[in-house]
N, C-alpha and C. Protein backbone atom coordinates (compact mmCIF):
# COMPACT_ATOMS: atom_id res chain seq x y z
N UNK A 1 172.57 -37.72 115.61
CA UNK A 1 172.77 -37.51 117.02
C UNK A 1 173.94 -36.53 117.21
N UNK A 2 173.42 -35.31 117.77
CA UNK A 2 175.19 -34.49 118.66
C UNK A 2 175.75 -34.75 119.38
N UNK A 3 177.16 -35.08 119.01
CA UNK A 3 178.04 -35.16 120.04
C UNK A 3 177.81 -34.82 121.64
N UNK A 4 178.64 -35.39 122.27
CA UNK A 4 178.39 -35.31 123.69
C UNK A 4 179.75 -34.20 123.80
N UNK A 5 179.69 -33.61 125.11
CA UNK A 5 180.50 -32.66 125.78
C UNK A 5 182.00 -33.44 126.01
N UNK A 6 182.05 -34.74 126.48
CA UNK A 6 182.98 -35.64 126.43
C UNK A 6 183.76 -35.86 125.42
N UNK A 7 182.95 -36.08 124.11
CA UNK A 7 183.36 -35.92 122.49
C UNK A 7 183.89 -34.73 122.36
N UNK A 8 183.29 -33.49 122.15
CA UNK A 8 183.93 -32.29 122.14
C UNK A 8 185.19 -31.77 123.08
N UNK A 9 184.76 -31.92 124.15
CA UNK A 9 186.12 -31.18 125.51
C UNK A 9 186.42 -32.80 126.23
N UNK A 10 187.07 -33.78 125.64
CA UNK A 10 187.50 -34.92 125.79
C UNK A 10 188.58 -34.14 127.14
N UNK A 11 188.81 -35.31 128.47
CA UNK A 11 190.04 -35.17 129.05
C UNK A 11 191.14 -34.89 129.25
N UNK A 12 191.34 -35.37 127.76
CA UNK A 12 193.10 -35.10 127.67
C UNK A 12 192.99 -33.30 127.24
N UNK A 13 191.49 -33.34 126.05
CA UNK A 13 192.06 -31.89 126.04
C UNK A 13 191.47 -30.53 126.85
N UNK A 14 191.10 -31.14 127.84
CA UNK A 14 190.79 -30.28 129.05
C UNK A 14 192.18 -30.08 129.83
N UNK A 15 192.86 -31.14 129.86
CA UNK A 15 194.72 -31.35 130.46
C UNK A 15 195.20 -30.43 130.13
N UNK A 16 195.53 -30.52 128.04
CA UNK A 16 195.83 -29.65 127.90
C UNK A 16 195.47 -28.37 127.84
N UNK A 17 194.58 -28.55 127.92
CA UNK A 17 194.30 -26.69 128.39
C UNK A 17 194.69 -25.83 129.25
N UNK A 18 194.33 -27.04 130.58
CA UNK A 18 194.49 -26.59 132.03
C UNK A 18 196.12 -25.94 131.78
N UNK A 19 196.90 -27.43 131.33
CA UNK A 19 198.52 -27.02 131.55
C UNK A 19 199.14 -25.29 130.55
N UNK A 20 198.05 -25.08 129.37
CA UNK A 20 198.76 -24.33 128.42
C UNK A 20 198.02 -22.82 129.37
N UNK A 21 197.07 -23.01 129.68
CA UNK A 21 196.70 -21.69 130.05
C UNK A 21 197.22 -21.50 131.85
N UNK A 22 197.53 -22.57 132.19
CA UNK A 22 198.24 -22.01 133.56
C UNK A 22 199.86 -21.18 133.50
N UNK A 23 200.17 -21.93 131.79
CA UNK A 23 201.44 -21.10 131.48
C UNK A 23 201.19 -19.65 130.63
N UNK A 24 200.30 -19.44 130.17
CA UNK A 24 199.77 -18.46 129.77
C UNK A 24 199.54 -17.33 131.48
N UNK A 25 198.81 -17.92 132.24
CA UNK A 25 198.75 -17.34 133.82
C UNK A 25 199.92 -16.95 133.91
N UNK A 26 200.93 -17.84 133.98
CA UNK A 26 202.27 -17.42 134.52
C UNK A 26 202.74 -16.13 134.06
N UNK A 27 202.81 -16.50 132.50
CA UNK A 27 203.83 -15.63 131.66
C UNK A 27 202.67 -13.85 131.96
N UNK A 28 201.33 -14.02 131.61
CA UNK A 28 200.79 -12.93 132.28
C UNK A 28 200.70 -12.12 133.88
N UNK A 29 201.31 -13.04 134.67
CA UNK A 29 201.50 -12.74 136.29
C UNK A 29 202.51 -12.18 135.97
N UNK A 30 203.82 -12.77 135.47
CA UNK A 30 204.90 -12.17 135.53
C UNK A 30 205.18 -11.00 134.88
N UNK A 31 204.31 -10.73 133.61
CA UNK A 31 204.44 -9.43 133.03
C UNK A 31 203.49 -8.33 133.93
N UNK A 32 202.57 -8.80 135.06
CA UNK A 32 201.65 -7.63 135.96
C UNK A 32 202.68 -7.22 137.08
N UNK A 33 203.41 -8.22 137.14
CA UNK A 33 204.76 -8.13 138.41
C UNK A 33 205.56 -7.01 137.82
N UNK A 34 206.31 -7.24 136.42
CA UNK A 34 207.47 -6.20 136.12
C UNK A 34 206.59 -4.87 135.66
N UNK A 35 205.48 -4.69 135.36
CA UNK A 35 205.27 -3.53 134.83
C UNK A 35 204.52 -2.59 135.79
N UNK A 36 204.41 -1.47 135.34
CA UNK A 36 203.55 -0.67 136.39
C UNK A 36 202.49 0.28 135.56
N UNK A 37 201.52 1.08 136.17
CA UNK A 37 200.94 1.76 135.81
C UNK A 37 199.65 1.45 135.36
N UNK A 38 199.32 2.03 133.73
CA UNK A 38 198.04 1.28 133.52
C UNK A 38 198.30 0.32 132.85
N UNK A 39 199.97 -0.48 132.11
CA UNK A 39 200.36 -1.43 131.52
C UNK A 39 200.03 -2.65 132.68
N UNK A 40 200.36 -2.82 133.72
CA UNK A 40 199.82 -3.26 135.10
C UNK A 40 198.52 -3.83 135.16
N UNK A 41 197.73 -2.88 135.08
CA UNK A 41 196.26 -3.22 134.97
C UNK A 41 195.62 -3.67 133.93
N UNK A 42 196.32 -3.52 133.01
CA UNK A 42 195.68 -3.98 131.81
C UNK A 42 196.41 -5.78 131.76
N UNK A 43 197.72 -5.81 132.16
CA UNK A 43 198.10 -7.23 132.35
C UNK A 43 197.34 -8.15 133.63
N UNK A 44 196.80 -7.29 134.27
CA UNK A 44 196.41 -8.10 135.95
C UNK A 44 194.94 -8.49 134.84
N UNK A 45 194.05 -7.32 134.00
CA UNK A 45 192.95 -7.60 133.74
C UNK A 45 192.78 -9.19 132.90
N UNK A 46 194.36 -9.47 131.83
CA UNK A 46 194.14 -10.60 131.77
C UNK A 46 194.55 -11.70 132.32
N UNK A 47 195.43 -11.44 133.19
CA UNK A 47 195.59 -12.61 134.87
C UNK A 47 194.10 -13.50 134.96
N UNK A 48 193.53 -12.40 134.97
CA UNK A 48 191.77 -12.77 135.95
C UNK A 48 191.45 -13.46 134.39
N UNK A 49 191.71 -13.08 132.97
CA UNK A 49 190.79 -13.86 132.24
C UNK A 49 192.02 -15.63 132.04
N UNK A 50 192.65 -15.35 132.24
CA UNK A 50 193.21 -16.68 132.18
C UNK A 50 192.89 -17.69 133.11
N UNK A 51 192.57 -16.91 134.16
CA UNK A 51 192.29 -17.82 135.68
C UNK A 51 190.89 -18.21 135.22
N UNK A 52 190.07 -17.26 134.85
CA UNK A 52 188.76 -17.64 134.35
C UNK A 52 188.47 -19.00 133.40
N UNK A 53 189.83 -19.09 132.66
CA UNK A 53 189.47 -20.14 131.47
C UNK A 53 189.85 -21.04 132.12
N UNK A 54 191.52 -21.12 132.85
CA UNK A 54 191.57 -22.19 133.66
C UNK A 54 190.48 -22.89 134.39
N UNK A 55 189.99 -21.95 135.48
CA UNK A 55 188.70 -22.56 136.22
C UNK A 55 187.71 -23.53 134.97
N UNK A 56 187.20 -23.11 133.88
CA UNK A 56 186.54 -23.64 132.88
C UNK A 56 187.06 -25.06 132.61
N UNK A 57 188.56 -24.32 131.96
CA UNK A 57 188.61 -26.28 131.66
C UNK A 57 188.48 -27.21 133.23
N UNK A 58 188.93 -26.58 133.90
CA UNK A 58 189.60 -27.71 134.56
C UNK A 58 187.83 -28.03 135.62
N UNK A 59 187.03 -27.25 135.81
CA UNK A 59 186.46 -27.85 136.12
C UNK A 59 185.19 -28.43 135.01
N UNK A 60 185.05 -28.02 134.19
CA UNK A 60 184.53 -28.60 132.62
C UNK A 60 182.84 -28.52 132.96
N UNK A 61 182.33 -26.85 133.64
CA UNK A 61 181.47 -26.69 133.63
C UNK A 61 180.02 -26.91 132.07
N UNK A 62 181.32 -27.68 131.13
CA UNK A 62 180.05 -27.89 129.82
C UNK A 62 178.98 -28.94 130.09
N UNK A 63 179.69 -29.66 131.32
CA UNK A 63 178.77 -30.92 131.22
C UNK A 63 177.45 -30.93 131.68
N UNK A 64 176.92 -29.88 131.89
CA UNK A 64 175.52 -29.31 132.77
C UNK A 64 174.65 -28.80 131.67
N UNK A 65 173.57 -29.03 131.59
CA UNK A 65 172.78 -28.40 131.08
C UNK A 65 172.09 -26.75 131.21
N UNK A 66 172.47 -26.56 132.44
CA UNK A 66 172.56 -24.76 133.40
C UNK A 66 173.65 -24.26 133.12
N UNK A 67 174.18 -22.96 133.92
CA UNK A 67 175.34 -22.61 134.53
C UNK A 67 175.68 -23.49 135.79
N UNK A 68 176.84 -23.86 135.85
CA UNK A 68 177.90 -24.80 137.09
C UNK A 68 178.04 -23.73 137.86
N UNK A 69 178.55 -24.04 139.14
CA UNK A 69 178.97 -23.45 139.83
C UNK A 69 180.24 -22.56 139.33
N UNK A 70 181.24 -23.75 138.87
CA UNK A 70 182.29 -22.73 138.16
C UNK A 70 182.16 -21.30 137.20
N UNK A 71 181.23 -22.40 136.29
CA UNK A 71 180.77 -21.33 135.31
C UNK A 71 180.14 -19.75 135.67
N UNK A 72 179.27 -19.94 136.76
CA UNK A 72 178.70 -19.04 137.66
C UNK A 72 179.51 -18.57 137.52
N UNK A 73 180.54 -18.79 138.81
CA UNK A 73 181.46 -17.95 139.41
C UNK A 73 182.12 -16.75 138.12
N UNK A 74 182.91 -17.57 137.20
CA UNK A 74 183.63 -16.50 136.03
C UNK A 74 182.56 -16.11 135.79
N UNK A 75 181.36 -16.19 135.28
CA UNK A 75 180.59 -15.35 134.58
C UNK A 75 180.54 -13.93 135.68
N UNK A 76 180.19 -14.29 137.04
CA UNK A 76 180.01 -12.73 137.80
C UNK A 76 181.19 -11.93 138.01
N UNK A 77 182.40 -12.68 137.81
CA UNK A 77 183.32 -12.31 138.06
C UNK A 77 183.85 -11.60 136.88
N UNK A 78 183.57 -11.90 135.84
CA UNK A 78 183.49 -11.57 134.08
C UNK A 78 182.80 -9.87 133.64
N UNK A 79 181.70 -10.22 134.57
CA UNK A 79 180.49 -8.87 134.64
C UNK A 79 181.56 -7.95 135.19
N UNK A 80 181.66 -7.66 136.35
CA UNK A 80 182.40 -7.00 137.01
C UNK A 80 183.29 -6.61 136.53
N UNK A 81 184.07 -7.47 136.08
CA UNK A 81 185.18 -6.99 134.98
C UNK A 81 185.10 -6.05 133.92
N UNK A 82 183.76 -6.33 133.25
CA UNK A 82 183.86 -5.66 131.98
C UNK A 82 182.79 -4.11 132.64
N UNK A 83 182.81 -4.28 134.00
CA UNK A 83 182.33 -2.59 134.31
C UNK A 83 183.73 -2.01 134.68
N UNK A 84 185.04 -2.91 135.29
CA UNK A 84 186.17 -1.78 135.87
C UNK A 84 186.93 -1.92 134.32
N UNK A 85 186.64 -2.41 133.48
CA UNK A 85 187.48 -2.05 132.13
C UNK A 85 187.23 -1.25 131.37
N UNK A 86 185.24 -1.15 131.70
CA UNK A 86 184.98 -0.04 130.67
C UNK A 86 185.47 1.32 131.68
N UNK A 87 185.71 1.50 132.76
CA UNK A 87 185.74 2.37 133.43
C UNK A 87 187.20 2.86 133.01
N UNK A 88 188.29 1.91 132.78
CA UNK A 88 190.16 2.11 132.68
C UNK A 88 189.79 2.66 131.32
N UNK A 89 189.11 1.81 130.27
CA UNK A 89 188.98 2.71 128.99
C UNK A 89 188.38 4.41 128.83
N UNK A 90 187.23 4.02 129.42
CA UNK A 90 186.72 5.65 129.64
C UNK A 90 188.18 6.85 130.21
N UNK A 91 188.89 5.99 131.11
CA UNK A 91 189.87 7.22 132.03
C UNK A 91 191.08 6.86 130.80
N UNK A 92 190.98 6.50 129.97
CA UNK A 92 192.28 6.57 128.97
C UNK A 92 192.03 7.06 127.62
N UNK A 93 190.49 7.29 127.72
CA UNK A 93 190.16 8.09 126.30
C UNK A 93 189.94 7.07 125.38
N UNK A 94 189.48 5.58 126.00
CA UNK A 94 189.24 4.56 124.69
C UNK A 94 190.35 4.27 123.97
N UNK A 95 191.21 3.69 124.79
CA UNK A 95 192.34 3.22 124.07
C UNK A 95 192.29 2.32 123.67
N UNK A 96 192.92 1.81 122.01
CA UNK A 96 192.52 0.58 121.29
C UNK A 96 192.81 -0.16 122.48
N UNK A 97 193.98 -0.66 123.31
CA UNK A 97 194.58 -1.98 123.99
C UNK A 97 193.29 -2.28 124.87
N UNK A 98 192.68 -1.01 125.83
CA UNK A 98 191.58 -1.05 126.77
C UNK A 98 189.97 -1.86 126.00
N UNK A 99 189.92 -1.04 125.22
CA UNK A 99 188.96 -1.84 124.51
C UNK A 99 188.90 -2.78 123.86
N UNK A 100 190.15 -3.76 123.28
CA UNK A 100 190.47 -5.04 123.05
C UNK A 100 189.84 -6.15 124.43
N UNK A 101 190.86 -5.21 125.21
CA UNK A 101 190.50 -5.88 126.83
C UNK A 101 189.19 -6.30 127.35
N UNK A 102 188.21 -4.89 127.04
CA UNK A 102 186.51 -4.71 127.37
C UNK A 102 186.73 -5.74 126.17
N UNK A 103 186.48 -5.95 124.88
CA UNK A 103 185.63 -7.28 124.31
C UNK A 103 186.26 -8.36 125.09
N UNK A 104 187.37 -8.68 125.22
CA UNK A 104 187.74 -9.92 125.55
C UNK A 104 187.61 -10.45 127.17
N UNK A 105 186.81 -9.78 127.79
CA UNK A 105 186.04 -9.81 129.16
C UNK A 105 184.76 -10.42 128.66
N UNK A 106 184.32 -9.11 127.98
CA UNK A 106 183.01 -9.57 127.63
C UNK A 106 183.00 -11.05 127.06
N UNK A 107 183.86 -11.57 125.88
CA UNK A 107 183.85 -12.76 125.23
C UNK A 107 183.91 -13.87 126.39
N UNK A 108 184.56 -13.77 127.34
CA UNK A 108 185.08 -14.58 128.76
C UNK A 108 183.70 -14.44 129.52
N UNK A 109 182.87 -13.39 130.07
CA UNK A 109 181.39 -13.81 129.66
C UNK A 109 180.82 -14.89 129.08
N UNK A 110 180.61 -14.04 127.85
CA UNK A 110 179.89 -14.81 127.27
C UNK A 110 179.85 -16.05 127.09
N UNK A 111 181.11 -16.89 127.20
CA UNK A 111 181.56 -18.66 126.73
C UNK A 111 180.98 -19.23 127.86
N UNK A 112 181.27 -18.77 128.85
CA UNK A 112 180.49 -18.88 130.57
C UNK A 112 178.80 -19.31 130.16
N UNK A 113 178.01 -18.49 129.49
CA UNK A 113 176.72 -18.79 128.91
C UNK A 113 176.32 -20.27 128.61
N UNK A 114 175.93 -21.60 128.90
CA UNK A 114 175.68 -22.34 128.56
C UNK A 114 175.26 -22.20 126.91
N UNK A 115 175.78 -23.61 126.10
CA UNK A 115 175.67 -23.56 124.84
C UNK A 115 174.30 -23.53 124.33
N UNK A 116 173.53 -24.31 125.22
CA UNK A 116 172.05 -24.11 124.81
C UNK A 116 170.93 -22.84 124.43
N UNK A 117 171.41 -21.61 125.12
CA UNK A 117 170.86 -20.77 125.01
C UNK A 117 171.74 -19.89 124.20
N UNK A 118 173.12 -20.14 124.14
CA UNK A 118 173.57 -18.82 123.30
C UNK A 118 173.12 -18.98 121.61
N UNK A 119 173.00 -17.73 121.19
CA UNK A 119 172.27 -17.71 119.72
C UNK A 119 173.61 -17.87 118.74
N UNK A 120 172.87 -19.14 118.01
CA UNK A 120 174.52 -18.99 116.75
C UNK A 120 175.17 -18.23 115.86
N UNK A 121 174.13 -16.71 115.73
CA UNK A 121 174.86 -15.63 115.03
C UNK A 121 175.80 -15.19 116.08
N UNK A 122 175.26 -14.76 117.22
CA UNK A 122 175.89 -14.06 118.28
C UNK A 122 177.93 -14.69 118.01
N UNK A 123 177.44 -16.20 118.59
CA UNK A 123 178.72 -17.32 118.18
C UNK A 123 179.86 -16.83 117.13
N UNK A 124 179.31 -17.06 116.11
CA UNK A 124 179.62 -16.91 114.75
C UNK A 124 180.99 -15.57 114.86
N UNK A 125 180.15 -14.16 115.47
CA UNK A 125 180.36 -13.16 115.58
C UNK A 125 181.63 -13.13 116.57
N UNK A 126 181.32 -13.53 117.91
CA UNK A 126 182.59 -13.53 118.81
C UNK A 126 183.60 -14.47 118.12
N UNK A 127 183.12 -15.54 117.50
CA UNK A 127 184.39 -16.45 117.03
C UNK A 127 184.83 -15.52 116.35
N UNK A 128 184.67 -15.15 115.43
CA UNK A 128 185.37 -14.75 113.81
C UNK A 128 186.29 -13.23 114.90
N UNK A 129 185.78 -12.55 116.01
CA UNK A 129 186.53 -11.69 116.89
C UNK A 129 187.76 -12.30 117.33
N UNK A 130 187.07 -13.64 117.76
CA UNK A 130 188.61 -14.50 118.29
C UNK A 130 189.60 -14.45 117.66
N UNK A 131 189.24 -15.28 116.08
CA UNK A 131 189.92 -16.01 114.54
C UNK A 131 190.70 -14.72 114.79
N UNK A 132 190.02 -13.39 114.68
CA UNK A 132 190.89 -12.02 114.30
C UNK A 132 192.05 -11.78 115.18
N UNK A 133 191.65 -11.97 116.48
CA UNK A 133 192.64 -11.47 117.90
C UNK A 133 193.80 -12.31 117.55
N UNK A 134 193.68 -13.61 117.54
CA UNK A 134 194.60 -14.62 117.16
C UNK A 134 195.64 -14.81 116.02
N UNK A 135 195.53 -14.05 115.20
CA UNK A 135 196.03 -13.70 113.97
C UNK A 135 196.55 -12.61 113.94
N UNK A 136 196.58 -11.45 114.86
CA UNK A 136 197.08 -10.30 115.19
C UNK A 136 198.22 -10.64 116.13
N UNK A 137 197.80 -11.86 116.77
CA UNK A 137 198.34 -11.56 118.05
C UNK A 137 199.99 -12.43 117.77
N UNK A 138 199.24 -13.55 116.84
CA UNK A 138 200.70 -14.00 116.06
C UNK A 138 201.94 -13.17 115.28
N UNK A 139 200.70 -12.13 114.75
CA UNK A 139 201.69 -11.44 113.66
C UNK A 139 202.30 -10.43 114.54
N UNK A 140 202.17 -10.17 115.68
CA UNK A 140 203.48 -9.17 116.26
C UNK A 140 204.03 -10.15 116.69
N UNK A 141 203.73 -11.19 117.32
CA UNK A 141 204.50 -12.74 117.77
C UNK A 141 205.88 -12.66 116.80
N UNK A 142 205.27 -12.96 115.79
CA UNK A 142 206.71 -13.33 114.80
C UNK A 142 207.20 -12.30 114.14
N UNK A 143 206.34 -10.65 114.22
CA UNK A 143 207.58 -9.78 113.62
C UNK A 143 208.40 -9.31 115.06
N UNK A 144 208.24 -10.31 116.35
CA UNK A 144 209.25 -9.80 117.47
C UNK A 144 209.97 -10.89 117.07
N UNK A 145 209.74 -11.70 116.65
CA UNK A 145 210.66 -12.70 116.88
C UNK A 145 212.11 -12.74 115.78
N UNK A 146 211.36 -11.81 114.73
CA UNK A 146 212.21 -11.54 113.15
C UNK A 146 212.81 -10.59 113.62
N UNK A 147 212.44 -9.55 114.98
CA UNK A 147 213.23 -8.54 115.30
C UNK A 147 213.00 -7.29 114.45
N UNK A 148 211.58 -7.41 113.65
CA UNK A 148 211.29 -5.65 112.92
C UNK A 148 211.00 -5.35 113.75
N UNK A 149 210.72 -3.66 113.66
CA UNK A 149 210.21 -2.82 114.29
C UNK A 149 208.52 -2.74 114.11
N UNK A 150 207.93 -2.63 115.20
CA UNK A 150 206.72 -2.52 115.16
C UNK A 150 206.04 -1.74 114.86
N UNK A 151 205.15 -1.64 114.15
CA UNK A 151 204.08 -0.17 113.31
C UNK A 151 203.20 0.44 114.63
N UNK A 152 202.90 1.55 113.88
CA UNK A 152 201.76 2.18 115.32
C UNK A 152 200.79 1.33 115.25
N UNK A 153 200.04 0.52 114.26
CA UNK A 153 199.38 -0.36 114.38
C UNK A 153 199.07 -1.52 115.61
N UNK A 154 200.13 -1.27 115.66
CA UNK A 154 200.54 -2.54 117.06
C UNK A 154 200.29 -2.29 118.36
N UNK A 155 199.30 -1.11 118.43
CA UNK A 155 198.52 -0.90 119.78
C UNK A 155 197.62 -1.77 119.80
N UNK A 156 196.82 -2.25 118.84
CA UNK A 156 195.56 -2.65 119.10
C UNK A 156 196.28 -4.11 119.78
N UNK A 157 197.24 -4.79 120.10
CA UNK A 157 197.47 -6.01 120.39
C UNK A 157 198.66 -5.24 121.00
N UNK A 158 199.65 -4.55 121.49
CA UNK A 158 200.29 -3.89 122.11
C UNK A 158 200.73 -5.17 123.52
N UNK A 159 202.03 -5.90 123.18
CA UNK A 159 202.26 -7.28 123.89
C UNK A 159 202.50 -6.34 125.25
N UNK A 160 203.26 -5.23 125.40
CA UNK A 160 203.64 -4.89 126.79
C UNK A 160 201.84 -3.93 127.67
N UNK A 161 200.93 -4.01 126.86
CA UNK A 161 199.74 -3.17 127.33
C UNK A 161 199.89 -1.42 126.99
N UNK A 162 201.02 -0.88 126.18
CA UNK A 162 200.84 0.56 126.24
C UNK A 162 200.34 0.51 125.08
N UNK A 163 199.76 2.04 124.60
CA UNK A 163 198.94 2.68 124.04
C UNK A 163 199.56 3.43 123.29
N UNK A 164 200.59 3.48 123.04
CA UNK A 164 201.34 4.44 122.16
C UNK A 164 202.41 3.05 121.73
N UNK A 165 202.98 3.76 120.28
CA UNK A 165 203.61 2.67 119.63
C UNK A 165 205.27 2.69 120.47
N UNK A 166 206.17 1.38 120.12
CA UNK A 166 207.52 1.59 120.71
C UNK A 166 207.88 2.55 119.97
N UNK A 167 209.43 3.11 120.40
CA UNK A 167 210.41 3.52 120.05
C UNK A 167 210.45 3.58 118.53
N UNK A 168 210.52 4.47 117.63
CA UNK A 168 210.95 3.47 116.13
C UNK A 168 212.57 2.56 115.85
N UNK A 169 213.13 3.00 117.01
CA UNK A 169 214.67 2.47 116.66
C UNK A 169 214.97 1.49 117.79
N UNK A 170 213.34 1.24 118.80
CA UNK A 170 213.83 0.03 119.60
C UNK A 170 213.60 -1.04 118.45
N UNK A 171 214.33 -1.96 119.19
CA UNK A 171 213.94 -3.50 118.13
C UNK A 171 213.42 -4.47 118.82
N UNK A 172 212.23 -5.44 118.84
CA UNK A 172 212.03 -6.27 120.15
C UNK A 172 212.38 -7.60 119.82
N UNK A 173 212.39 -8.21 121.09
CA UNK A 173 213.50 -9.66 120.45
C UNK A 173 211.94 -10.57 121.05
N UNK A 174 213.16 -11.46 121.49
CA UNK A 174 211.92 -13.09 121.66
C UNK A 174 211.58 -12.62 123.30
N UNK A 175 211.63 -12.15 124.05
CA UNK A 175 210.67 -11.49 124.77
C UNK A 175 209.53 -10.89 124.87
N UNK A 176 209.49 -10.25 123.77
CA UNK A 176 208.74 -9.64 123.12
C UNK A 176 207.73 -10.51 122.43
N UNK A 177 207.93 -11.45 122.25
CA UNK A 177 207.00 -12.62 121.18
C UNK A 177 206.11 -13.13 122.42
N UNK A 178 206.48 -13.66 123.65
CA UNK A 178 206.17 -14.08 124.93
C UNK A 178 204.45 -13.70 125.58
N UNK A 179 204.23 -12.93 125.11
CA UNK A 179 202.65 -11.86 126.02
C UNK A 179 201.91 -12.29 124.79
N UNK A 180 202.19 -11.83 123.29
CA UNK A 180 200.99 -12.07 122.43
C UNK A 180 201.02 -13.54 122.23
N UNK A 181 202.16 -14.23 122.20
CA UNK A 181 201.81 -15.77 121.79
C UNK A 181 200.55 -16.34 123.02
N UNK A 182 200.88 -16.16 124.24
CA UNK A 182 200.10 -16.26 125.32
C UNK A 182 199.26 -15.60 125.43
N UNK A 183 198.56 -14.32 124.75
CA UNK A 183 197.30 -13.95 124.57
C UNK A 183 196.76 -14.66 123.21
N UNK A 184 197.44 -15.24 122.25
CA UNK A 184 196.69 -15.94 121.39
C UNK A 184 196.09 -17.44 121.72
N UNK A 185 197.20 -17.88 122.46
CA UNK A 185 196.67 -19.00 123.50
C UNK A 185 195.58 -18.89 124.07
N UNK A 186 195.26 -18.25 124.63
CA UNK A 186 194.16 -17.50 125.53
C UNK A 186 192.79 -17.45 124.94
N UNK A 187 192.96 -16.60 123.42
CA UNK A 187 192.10 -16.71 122.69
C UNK A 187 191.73 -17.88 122.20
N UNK A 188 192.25 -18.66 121.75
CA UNK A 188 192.29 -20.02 120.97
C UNK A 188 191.43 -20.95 122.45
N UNK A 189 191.61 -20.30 123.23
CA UNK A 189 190.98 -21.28 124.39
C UNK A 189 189.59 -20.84 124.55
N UNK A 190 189.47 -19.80 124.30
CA UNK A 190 188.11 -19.33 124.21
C UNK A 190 187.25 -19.75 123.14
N UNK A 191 188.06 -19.77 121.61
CA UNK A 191 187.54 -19.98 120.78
C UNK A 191 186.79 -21.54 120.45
N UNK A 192 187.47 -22.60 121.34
CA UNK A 192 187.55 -23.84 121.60
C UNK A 192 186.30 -23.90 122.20
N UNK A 193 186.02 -23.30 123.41
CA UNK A 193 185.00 -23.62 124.11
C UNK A 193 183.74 -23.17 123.78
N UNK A 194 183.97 -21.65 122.84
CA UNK A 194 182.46 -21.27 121.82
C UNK A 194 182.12 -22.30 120.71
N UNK A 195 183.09 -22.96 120.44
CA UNK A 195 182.93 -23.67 119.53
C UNK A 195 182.11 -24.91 119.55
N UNK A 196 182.35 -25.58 121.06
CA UNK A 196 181.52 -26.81 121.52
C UNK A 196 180.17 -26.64 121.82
């Protein structure tokens, strides 16, 4: 017999979800507040996916055999998204950060999909995207937190949203750790709910 939705996304850890990704909301509101430009938009773009997951747990559209109302809602709201992201990428020349963004719309989609119909390669595929985001997103996490300097590498997860690498002689501190720990959060919440 399979588990029930209750078994899998139990209460408490729908709680915690709700509570970790409303602080994930925060810490992403507050970085769309101080920044400007297309760093701005690319932080507002994941505002909307945090609000999206929030809405998920907290209203725990798994328990349906359809799309929920909730679920609905992020999913159209998800679509939309991943047309004004591919549009910010197109006007930036396909910048790794933009197109991180476009999959991780799309992935916020897709979890929206009731489990019944999504195909388990498809699964497989966005998870192991997640596993990856999450593991990137740590490792500038803790080389801000060690205070190295960051490689050009560090666009593709780029915690402030730009597209070009820092400074080589800035150094970033535990501020700096703040955006990717909370985009790995983010991910890990996604990855949770493909998983059930």
């Amino acid at each position: 017999m399979y588990p029930t939705v209750a078994e899998l996304l139990p209460v408490w850890a729908r709680v915690v979800g709700v509570v970790l990704l409303l602080g994930v909301l925060a810490v992403l509101g507050r970085e769309t507040a101080r920044t400007s430009g297309p760093a701005r938009r690319w932080h507002a773009v994941y505002v909307v996916v945090a609000a999206g997951m929030v809405l998920m747990y907290a209203a725990n559209p798994l328990d349906t055999p359809g799309f929920s109302a909730a679920g609905l809602l992020v999913f159209v709201v998800a679509l939309v998204g991943v047309v004004a992201v591919a549009v910010a990428a197109v006007r930036h020349r396909g910048a790794a950060a933009w197109l991180v963004a476009l999959a991780d719309v799309v992935t916020l989609a897709y979890v929206q999909i009731p489990a019944a119909v999504r195909p388990v390669v498809v699964c497989v595929l966005f998870a192991c995207y997640l596993a990856v985001q999450v593991g990137l997103r740590v490792t500038v996490a803790v080389r801000a937190l060690r205070g190295a300097p960051q490689r050009a590498s560090r666009t593709l997860v780029d915690p402030g949203g730009r597209t070009v690498p820092a400074e080589p002689d800035a150094r970033p501190g535990r501020s700096d750790a703040v955006v990717p720990i909370a985009l790995a959060v983010l991910a890990l919440a996604m990855l949770y709910v493909l998983s059930v």
